[in-house]
C-alpha atoms as a PDB file:
ATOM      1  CA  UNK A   1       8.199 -29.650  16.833  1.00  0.00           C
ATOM      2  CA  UNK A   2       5.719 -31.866  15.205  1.00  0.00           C
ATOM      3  CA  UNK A   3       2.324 -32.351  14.943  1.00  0.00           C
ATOM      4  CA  UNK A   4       0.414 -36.100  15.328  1.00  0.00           C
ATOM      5  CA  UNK A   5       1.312 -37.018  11.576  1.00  0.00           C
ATOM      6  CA  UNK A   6       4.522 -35.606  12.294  1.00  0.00           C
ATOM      7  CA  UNK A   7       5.197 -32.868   9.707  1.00  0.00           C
ATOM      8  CA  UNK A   8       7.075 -29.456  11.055  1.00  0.00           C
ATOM      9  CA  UNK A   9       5.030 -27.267  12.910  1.00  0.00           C
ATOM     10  CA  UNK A  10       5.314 -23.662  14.548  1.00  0.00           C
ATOM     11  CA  UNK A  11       2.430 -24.046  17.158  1.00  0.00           C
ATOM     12  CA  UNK A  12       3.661 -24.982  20.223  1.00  0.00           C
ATOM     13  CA  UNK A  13       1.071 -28.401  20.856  1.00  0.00           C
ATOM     14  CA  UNK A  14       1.063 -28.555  24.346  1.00  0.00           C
ATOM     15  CA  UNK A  15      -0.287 -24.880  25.140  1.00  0.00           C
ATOM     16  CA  UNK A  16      -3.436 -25.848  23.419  1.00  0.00           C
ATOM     17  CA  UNK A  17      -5.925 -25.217  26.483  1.00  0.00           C
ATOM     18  CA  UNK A  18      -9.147 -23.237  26.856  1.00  0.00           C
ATOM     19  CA  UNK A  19      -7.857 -20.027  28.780  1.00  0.00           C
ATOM     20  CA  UNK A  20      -4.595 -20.168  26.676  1.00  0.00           C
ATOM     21  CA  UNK A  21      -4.783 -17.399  23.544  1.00  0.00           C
ATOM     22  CA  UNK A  22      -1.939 -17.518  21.395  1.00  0.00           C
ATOM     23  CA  UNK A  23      -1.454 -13.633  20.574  1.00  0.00           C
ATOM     24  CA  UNK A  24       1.771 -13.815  18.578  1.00  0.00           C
ATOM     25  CA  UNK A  25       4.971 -15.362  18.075  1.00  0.00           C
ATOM     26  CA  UNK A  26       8.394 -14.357  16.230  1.00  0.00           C
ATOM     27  CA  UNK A  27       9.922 -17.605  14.957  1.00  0.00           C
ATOM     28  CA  UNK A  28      12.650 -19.072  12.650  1.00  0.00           C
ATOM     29  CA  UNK A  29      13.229 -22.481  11.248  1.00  0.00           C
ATOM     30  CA  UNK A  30      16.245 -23.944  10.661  1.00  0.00           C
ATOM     31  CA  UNK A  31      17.475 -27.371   9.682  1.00  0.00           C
ATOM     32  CA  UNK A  32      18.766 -29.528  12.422  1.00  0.00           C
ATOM     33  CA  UNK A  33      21.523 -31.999  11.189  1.00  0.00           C
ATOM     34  CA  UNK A  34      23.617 -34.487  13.294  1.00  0.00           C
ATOM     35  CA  UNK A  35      25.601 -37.546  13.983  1.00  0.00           C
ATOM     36  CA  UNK A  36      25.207 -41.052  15.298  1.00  0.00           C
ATOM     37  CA  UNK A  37      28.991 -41.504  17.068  1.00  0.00           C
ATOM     38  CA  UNK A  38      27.668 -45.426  18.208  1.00  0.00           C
ATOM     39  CA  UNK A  39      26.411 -46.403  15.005  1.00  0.00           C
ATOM     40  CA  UNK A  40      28.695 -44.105  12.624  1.00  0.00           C
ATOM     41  CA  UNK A  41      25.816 -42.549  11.140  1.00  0.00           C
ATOM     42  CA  UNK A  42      24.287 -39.490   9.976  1.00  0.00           C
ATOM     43  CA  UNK A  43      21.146 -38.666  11.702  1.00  0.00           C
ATOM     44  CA  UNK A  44      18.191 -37.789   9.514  1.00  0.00           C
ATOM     45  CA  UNK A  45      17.528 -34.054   9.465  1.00  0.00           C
ATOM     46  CA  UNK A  46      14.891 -32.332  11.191  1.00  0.00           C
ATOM     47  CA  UNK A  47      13.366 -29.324  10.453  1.00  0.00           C
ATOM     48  CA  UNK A  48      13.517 -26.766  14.077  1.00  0.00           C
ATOM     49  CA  UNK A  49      12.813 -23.630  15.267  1.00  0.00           C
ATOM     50  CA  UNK A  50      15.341 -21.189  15.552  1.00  0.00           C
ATOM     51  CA  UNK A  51      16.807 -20.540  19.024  1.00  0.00           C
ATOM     52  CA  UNK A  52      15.814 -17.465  20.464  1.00  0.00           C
ATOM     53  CA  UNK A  53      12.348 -17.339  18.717  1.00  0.00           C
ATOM     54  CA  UNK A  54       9.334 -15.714  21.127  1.00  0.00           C
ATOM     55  CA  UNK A  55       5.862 -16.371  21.577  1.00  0.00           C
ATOM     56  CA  UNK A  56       3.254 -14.497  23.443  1.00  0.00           C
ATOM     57  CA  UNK A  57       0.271 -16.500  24.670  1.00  0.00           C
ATOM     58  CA  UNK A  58      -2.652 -14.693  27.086  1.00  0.00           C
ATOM     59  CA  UNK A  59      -4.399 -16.736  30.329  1.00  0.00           C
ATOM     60  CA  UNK A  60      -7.536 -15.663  30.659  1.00  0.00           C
ATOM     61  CA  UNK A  61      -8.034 -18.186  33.486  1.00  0.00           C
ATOM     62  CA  UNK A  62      -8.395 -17.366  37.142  1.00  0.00           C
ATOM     63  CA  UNK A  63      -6.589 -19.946  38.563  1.00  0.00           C
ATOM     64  CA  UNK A  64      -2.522 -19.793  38.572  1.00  0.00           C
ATOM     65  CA  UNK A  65      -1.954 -23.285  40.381  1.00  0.00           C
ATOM     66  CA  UNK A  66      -3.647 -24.587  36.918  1.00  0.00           C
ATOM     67  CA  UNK A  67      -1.290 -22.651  34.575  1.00  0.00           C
ATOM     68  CA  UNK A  68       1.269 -23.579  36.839  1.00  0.00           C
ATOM     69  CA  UNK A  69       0.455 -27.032  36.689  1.00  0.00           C
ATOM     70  CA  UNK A  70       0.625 -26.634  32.876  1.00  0.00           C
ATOM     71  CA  UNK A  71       3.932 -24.877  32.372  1.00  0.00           C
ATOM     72  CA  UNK A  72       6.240 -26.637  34.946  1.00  0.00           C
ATOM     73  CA  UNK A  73       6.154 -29.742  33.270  1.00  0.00           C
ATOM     74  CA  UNK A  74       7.085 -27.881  30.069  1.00  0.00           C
ATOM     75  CA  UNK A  75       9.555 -26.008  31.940  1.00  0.00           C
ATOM     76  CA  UNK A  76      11.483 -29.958  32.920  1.00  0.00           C
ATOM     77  CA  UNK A  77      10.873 -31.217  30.039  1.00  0.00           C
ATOM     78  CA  UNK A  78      11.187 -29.433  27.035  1.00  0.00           C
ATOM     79  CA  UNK A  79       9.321 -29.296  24.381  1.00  0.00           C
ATOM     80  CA  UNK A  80       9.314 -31.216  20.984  1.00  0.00           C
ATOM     81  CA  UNK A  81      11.489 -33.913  19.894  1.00  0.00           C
ATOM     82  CA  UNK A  82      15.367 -34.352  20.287  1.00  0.00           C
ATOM     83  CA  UNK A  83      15.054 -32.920  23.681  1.00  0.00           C
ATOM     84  CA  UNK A  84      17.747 -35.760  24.776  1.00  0.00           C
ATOM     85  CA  UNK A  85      20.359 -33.752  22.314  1.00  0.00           C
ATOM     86  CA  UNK A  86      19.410 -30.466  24.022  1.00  0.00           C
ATOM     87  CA  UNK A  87      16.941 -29.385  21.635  1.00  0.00           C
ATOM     88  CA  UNK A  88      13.631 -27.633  22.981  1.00  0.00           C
ATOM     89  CA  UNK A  89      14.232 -25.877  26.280  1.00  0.00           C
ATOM     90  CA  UNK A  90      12.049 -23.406  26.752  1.00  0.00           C
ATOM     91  CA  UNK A  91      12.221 -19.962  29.568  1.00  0.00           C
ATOM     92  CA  UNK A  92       8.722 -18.662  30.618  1.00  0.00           C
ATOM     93  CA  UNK A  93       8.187 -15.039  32.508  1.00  0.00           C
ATOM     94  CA  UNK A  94      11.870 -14.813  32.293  1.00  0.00           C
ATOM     95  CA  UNK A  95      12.919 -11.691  34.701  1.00  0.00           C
ATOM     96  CA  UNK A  96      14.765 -10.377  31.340  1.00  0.00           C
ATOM     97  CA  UNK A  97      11.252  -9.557  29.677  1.00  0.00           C
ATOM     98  CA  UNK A  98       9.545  -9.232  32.211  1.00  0.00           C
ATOM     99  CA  UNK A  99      11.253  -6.499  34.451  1.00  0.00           C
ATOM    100  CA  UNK A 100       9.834  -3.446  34.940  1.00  0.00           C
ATOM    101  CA  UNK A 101      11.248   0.171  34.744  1.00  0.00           C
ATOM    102  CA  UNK A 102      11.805   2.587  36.931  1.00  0.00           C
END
């Protein structure tokens, strides 16, 4: 992820919205590296977040068709850049985290 003058960031752009807090997020970084096969080149490195890094935002909007309306497309597209290598996919509300005991 990158911000507009494209140095690495940890902020996840896109969630910047009124009713969304950010509360906290567990992250990594990690240096992406790869390989041009059609042009027999190295690709320049990038600088990513880890994979399995968490963040925890708060709505404190009343409408859920408008968060929804902001996380689907995240949800299909990914977030950040390489997302054609299968960099950036993203899981909101997964049932893992968010199940309930018992």
């Amino acid at each position: 992820m990158v911000d507009r003058f494209l140095r690495p960031i940890s902020d996840i752009e896109e969630l910047r919205h009124p009713d969304i807090i950010p509360i906290t997020k567990i992250t990594g970084t990690e240096t992406i590296r790869g390989w041009q096969s059609a042009m027999g080149l190295a690709r320049p490195d990038d600088i990513g977040i880890t994979m399995g890094s968490v963040y925890l935002f708060q709505y404190m909007g009343e409408n859920l068709d408008a968060l929804k309306q902001i996380l689907e497309p995240l949800l299909i597209d990914g977030i950040g850049l390489r997302k054609e290598q299968g960099f950036g996919q993203i899981s909101i509300c997964d049932p893992l985290h968010t199940k309930e005991r018992i």
